[in-house]
Protein backbone atom coordinates (compact mmCIF):
# COMPACT_ATOMS: atom_id res chain seq x y z
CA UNK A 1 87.72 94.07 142.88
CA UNK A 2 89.95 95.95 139.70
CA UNK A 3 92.55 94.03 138.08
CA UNK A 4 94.87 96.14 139.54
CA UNK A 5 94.08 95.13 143.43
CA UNK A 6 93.26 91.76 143.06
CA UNK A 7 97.13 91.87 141.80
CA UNK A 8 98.36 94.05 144.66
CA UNK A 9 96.61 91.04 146.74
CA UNK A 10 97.63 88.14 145.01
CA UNK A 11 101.55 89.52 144.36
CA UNK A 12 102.26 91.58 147.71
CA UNK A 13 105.57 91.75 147.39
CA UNK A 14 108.34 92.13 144.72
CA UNK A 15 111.90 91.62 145.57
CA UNK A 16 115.41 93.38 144.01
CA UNK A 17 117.31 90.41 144.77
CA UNK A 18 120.31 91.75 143.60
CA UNK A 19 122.73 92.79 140.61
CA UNK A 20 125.73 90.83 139.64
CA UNK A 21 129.51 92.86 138.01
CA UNK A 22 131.09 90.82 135.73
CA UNK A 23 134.52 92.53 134.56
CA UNK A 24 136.77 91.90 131.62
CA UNK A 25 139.56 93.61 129.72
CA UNK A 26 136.71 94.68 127.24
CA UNK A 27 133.64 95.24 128.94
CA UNK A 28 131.50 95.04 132.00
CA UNK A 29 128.44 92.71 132.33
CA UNK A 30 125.80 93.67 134.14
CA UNK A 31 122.89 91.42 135.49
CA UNK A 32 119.91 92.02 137.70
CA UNK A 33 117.98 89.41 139.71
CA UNK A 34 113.98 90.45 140.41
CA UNK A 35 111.59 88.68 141.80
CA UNK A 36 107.62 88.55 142.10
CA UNK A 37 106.86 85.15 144.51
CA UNK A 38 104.62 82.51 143.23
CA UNK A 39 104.77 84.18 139.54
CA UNK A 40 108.21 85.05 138.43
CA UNK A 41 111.94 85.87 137.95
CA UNK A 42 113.30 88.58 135.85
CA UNK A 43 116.82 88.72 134.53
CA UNK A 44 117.91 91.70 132.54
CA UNK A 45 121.22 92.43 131.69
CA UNK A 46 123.17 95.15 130.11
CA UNK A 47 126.49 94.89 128.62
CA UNK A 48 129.01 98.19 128.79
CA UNK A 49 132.14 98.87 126.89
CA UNK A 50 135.25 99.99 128.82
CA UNK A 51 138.64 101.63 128.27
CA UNK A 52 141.89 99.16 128.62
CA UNK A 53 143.24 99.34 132.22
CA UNK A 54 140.31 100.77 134.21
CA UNK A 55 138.96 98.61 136.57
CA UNK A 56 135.56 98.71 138.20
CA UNK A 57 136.49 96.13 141.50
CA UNK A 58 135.65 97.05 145.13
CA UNK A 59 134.35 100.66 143.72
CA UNK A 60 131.77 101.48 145.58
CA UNK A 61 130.55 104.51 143.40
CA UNK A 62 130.70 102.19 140.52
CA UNK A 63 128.11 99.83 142.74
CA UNK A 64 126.17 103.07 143.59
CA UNK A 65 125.68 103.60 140.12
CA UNK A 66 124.51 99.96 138.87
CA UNK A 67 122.44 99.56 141.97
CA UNK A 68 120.43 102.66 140.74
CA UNK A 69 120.29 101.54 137.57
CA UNK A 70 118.83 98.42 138.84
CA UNK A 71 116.21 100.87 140.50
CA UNK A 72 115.15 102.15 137.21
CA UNK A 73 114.63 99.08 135.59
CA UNK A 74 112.82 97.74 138.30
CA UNK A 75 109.60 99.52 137.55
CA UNK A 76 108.74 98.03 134.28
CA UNK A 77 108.54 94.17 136.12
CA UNK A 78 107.23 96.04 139.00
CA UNK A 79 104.25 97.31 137.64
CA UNK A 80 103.03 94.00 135.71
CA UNK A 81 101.33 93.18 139.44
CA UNK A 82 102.24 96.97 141.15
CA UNK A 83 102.73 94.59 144.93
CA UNK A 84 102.47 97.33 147.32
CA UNK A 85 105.72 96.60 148.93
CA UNK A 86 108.58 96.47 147.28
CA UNK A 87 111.61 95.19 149.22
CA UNK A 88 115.65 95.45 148.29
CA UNK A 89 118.17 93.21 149.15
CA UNK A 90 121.11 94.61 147.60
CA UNK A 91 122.47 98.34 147.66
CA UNK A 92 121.81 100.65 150.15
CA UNK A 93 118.82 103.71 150.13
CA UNK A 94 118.67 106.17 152.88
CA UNK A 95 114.88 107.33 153.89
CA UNK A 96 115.38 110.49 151.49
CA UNK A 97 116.46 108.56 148.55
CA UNK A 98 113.33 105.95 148.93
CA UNK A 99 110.94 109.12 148.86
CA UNK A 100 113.43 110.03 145.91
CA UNK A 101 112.55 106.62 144.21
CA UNK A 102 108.94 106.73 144.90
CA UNK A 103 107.96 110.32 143.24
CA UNK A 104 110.11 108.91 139.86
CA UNK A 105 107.65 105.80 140.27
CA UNK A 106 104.63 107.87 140.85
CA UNK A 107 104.88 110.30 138.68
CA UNK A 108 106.53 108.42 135.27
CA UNK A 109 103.88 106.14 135.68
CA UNK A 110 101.37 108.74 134.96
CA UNK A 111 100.24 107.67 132.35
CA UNK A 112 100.19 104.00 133.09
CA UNK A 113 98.18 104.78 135.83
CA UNK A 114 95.26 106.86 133.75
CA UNK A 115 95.29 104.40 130.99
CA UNK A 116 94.80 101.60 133.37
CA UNK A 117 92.38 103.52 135.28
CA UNK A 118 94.11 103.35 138.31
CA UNK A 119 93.73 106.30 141.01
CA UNK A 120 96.86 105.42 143.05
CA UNK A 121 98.07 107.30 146.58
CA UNK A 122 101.05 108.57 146.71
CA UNK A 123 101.46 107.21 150.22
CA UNK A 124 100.65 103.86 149.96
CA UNK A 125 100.70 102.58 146.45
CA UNK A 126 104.11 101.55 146.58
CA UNK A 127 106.53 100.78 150.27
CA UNK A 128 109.84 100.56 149.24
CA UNK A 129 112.16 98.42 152.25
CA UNK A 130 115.92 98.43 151.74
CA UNK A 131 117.35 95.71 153.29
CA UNK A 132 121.33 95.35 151.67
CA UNK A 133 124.37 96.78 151.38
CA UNK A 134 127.22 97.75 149.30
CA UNK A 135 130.75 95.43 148.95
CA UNK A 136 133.13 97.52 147.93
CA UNK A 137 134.76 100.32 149.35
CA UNK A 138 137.52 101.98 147.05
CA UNK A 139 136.17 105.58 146.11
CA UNK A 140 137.42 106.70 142.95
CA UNK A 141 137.50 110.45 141.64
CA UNK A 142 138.74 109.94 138.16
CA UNK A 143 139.62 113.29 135.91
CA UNK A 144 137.11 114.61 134.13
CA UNK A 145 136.34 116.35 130.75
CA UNK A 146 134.88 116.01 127.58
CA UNK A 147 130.67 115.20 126.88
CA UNK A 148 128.90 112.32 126.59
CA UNK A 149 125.89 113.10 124.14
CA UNK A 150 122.94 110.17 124.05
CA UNK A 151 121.96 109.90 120.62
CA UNK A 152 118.81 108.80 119.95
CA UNK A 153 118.46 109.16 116.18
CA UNK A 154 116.06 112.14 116.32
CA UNK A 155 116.09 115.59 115.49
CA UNK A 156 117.22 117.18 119.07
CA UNK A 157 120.06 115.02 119.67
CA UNK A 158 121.26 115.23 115.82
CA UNK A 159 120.77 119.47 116.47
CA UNK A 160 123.19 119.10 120.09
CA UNK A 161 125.83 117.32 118.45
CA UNK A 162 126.05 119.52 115.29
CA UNK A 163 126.05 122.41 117.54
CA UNK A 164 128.21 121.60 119.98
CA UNK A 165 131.12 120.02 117.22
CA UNK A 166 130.72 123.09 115.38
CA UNK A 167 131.68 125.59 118.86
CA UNK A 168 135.00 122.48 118.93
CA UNK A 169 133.90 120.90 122.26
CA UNK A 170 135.15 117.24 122.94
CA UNK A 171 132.10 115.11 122.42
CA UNK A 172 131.71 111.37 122.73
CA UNK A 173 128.20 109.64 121.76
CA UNK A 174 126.17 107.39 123.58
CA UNK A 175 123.79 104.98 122.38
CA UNK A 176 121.77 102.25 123.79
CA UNK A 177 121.53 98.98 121.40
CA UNK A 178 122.53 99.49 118.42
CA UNK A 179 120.53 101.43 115.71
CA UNK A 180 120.82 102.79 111.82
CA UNK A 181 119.72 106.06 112.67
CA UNK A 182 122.05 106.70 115.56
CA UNK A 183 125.50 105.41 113.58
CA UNK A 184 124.24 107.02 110.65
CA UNK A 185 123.44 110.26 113.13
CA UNK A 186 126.93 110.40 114.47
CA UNK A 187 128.76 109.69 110.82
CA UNK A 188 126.54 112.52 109.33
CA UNK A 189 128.38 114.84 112.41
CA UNK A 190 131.43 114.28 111.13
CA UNK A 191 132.74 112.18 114.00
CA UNK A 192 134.50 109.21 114.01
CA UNK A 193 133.45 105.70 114.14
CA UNK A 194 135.06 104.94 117.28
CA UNK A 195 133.21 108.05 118.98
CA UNK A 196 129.56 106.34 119.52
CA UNK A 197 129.69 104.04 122.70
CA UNK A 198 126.80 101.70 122.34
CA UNK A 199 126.15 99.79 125.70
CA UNK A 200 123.89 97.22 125.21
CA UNK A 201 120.49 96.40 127.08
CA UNK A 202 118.86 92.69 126.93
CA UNK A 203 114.90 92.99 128.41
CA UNK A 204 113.54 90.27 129.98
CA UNK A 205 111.38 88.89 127.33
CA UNK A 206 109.42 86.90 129.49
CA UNK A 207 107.78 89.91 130.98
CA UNK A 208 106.08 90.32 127.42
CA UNK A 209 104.64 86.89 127.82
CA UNK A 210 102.79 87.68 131.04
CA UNK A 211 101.32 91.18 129.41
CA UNK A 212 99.93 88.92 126.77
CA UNK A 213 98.04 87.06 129.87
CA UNK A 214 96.26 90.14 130.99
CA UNK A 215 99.04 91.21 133.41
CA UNK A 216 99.24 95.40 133.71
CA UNK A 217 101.15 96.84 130.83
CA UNK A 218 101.77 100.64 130.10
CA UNK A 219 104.44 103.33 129.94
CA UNK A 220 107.29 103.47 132.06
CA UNK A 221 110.15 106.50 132.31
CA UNK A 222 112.18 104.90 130.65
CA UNK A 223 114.28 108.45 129.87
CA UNK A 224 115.10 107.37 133.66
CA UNK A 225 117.54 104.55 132.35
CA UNK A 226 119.22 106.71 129.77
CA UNK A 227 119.83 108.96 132.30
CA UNK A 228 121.37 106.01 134.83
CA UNK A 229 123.02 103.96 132.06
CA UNK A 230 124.61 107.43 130.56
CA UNK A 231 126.10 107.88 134.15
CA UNK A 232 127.75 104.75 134.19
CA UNK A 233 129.12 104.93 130.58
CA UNK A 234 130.24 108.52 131.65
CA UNK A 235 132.06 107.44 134.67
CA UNK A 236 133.80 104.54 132.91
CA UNK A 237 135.08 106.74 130.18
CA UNK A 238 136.27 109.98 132.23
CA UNK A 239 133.25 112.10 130.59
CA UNK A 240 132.13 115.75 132.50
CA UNK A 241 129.04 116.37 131.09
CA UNK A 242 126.32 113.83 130.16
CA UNK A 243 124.85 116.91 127.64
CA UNK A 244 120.78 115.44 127.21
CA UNK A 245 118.54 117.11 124.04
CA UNK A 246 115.13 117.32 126.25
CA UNK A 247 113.36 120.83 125.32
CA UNK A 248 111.03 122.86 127.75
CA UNK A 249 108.32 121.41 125.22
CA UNK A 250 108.46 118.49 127.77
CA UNK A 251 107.59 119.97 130.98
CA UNK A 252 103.70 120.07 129.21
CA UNK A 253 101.08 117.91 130.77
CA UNK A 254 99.63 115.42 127.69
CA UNK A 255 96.31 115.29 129.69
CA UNK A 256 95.05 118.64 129.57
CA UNK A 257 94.33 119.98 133.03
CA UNK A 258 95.91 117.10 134.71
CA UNK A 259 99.42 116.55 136.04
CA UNK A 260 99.81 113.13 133.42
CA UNK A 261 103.06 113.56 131.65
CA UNK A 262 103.95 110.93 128.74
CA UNK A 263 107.49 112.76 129.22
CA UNK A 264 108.00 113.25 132.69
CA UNK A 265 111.37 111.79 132.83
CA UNK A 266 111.92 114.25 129.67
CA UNK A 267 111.10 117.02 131.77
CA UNK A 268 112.76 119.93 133.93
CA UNK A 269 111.34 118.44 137.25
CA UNK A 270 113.13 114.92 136.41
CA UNK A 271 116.36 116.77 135.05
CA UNK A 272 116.87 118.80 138.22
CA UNK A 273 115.56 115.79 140.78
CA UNK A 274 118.11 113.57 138.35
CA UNK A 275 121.00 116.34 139.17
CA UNK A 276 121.02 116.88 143.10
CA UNK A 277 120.55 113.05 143.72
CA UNK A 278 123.98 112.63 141.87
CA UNK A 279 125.57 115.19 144.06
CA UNK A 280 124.12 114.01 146.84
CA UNK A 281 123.96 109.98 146.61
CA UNK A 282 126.63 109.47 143.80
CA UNK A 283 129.35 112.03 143.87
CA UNK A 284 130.94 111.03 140.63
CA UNK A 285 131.52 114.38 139.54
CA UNK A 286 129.70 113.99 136.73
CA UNK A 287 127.11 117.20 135.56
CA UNK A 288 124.25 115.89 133.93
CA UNK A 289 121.88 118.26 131.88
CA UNK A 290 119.57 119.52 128.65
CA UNK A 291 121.33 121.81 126.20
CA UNK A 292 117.94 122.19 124.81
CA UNK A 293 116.06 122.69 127.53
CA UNK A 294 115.29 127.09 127.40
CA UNK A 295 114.03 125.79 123.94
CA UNK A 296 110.62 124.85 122.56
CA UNK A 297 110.12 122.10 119.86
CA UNK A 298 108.92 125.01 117.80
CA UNK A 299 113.00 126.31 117.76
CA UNK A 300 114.65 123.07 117.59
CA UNK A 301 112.80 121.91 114.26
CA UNK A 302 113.58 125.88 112.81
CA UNK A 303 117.39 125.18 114.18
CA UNK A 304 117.39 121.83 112.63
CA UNK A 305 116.14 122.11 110.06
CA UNK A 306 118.65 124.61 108.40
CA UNK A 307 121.40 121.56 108.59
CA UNK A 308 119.43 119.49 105.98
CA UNK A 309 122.30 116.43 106.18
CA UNK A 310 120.38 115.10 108.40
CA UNK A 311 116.93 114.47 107.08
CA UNK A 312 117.50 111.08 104.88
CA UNK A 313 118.70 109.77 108.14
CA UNK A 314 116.75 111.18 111.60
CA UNK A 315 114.43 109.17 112.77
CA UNK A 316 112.08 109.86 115.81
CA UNK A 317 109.37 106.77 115.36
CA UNK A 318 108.95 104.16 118.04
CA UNK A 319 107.02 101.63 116.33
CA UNK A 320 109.65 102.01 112.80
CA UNK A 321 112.63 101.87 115.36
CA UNK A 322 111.67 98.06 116.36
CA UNK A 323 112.03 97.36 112.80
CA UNK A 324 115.05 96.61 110.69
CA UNK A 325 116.47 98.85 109.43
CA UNK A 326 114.36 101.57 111.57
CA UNK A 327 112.21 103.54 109.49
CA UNK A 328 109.22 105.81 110.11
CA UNK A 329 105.92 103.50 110.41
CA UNK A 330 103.82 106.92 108.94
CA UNK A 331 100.94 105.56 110.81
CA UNK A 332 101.33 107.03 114.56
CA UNK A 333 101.23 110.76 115.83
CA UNK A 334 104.71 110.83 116.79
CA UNK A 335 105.20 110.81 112.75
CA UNK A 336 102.52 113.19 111.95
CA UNK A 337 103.94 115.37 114.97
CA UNK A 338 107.53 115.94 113.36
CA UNK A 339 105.94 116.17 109.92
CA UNK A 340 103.89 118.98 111.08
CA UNK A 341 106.34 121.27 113.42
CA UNK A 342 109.06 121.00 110.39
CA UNK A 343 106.27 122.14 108.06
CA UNK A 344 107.15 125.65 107.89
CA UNK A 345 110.76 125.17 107.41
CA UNK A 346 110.29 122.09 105.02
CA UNK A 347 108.80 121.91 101.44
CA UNK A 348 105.84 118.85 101.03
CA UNK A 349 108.25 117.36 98.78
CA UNK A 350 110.86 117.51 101.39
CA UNK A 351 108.37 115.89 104.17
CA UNK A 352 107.16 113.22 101.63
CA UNK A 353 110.60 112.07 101.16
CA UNK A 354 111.79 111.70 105.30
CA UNK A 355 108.57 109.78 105.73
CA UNK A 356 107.91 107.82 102.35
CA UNK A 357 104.51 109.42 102.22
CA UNK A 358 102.17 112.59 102.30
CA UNK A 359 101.38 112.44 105.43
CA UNK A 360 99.33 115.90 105.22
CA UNK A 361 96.74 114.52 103.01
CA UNK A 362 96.42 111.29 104.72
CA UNK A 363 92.15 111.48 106.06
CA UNK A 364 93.48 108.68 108.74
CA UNK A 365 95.48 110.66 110.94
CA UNK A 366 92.93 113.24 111.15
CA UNK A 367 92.38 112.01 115.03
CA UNK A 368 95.98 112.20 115.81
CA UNK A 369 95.62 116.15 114.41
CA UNK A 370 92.92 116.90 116.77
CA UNK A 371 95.20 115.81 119.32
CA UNK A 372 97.99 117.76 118.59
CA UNK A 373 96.36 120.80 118.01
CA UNK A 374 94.08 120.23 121.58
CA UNK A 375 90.89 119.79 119.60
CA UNK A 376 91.13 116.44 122.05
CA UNK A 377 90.77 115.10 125.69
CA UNK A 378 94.43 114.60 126.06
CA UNK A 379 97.62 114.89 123.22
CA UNK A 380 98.87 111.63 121.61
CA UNK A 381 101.03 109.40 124.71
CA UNK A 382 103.95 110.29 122.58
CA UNK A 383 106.83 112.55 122.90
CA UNK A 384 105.33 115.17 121.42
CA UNK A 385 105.73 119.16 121.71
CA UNK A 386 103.27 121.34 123.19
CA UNK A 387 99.71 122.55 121.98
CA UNK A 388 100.41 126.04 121.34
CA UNK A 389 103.87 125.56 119.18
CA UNK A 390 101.75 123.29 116.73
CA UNK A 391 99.25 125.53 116.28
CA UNK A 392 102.16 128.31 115.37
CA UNK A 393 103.73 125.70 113.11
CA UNK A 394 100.36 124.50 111.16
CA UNK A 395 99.47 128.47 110.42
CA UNK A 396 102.83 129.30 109.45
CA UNK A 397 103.12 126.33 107.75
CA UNK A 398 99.52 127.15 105.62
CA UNK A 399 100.29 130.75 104.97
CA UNK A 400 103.83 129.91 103.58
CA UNK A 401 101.95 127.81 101.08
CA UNK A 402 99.52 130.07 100.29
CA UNK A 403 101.34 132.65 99.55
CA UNK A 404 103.56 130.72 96.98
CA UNK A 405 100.27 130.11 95.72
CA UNK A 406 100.40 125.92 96.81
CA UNK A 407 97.29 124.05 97.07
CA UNK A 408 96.75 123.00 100.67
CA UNK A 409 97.18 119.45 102.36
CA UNK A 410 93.84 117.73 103.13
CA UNK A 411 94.83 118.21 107.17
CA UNK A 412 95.10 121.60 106.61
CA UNK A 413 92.61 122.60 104.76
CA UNK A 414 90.06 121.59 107.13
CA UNK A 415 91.76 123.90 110.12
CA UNK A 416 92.24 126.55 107.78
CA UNK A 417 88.12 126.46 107.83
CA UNK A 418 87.96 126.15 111.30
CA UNK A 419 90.76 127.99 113.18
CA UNK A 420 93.00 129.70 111.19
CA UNK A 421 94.06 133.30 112.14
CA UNK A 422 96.96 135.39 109.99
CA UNK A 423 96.62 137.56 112.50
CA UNK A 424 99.83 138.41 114.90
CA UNK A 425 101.43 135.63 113.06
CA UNK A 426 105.22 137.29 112.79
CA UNK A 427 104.82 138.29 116.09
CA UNK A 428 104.28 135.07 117.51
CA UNK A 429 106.94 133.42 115.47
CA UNK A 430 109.42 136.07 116.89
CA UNK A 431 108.25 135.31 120.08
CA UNK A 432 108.62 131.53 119.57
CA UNK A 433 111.95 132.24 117.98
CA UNK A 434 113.99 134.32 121.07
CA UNK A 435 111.94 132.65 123.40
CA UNK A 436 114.49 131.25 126.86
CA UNK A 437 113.08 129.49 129.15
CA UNK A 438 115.67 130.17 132.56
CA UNK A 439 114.50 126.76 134.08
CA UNK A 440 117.61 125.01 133.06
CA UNK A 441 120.86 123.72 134.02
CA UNK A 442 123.08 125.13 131.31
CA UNK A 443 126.50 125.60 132.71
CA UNK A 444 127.95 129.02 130.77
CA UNK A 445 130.13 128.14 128.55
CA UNK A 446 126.81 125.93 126.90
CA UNK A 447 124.62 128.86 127.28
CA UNK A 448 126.80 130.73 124.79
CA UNK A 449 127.28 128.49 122.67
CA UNK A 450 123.25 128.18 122.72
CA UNK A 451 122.37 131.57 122.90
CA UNK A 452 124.62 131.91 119.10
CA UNK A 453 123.22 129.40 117.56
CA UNK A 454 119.89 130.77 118.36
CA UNK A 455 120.15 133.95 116.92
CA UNK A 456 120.26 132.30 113.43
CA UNK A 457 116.88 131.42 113.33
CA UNK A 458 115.81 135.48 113.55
């Protein structure tokens, strides 16, 4: 018997007790009660600012909203034992929005399931019961206008709120815990203080205690709970668009020739299944989409790249953002990724100083190259942008430098060798550089504004 069904046998059920609205003139408290019998509780809790007299009590879309929050959290207790049933006691979920539920669990556990080694069913590995109901009843349809951008402290968000100040929309920031990189994103726009909402998020610590006992332990989507915590922050503050910085870069499998997605709730699949079950099941009003969606990574690093402000204080590292202040570890592919598709637009002087070292002639992330460029089973289980676009960006990147007459990084020396073609090379970057992906929600009025900032990168 695997570790993962002697589990599934032992822990057969995990409960969503229920969730718990604490109001005051300030903020909103937010708790959630799960439970796996005979092994645990979990309590998580998030904390969300508010705006003086607005009032969440008896709203039922405001319960709609935190009970699906609760639903995205759920998974990452959930799949310590994966119990095959998993039974709610608070909220309410019709038979469409448990299938709903279930493909988000399937598939952003992708890769938690092939690095596990787990071979799940779509039918049975999880049953999801709802048993509860909601209290309130007052439906509220406040006005709405203005974005709510999440800011991450990376590139794409930093390149959606420059472009979208610049065309003089109304943009608010949202954050999640509170990071350098993100106030330091938002003051670098130009924006006020007062313009970043941070909401904040307390994990369950003790969950880390049981991975440390052997209990399952992997990714989770967690771009799931942006996406449900931005909807509440957006509702509380009167906010029309919650405007996301996900590029068509994510829609790419990360293990080649399988459907395993490190970013599936990054990609166009999640963003449109994300969009119809809030006009369906939450009716706030609220649109909810990627501005950078038609675009590759390829585009966003040329587009960002141009507004140089910003590099002493992006960051896009997940290990250096658990450190204080957050930094960039320069030891993990996600590191080597943005150093490489920014290496045609950047000098090696400019990449040395954003990561604090030349991370082009470093022999140890040779691995993580052979990864990125699909010399490899699968890419690096980061969010990283597709095979093809880092290929473009490495030979652009090595016939820039040869032609000012530069001697090559040690990384790129050895592909030069080995798979290096000049050929079709302008071609391919003006392909790359007007490409549009139509599989995107872009209302009009962001598809302009898009479309010009585009056109400076030709």
């Amino acid at each position: 018997m695997t570790k993962y069904e002697n589990f599934r046998e032992k822990y057969p059920i995990f409960i969503y007790k229920s969730y718990t609205i604490k109001e005051n003139s300030e903020t909103i408290e937010v708790s959630y009660d799960f439970s796996i019998p005979a092994l645990a509780d979990f309590r998580p809790l998030w904390i969300f600012p508010k705006p003086e007299n607005f009032s969440v009590s008896g709203d039922v879309t405001f319960e709609r909203l935190v009970f699906s929050l609760g639903m995205a959290e759920a998974v990452s207790y959930w799949k310590a034992v994966c119990s095959p049933e998993m039974r709610i006691d608070c909220g309410e979920l019709s038979p469409e929005q448990v299938q709903w539920w279930k493909k988000l669990y399937f598939c952003g556990l992708g890769e938690f399931f092939y690095v596990n080694g787990i071979t799940p069913d779509f039918s049975d590995f999880v049953t999801i019961k709802p048993h509860g109901s909601f209290s309130g009843n007052n439906v509220k349809r406040p006005e709405l206008s203005g974005c709510l951008v999440p800011v991450g402290g990376g590139k794409d968000s930093a390149l959606t709120l420059e472009t979208l100040t610049r065309a003089g929309m109304k943009c608010l920031c949202y954050g999640i815990n509170s990071r350098n990189s993100i106030t330091a994103t938002v003051t670098v726009a130009g924006l006020p203080e007062n313009s970043l909402i941070t909401a904040k998020r307390k994990f369950d610590r003790s969950l880390v205690e049981y991975n440390k006992k052997g209990f399952l332990n992997g990714h989770t989507p967690f771009s799931s709970v942006v996406a449900f915590s931005a909807e509440i922050t957006a509702y509380l503050h009167g906010l029309k668009y919650i405007v996301l910085s996900n590029e068509s870069s994510a829609n790419e499998s990360t293990v080649i020739g399988q459907n395993v997605n490190h970013q599936y709730s990054k990609s166009f699949e999640f963003e449109k299944d994300f969009h119809e079950y809030e006009e369906k099941y939450l009716k706030t009003g609220i649109y909810y989409f990627s501005f950078l969606r038609p675009l590759s990574e390829f585009q966003i690093a040329g587009m960002f790249s141009v507004h140089r402000k910003y590099l002493p204080v992006f960051r896009s590292c997940n290990l250096g953002s658990k450190v204080s202040p957050d930094i960039w570890c320069g030891e993990c592919p996600k590191c080597l990724f943005v150093s490489l598709i920014l290496s045609p637009f950047l000098t090696d002087n400019e990449l040395e100083n954003i990561f604090g070292k030349d991370l082009l002639n470093d022999v140890s992330m040779s691995e993580y190259f052979n990864e990125l460029i699909g010399k490899s089973v699968h890419k690096p289980f980061e969010c990283v942008g597709s095979i093809d676009e880092v290929n473009l960006a490495v030979s652009l990147a090595i016939r820039k430098r040869e032609q000012n007459g530069e001697k090559l990084p040690l990384l790129f020396q050895e592909y030069r060798d080995k798979f290096y073609s000049p050929e079709n090379l302008d071609t391919k970057y003006r392909e790359y550089c007007s490409y549009f992906n139509d599989e995107n929600l872009l209302p009009e009025i962001f598809r302009e504004v898009l479309l010009k900032e585009m056109g400076k990168l030709l």
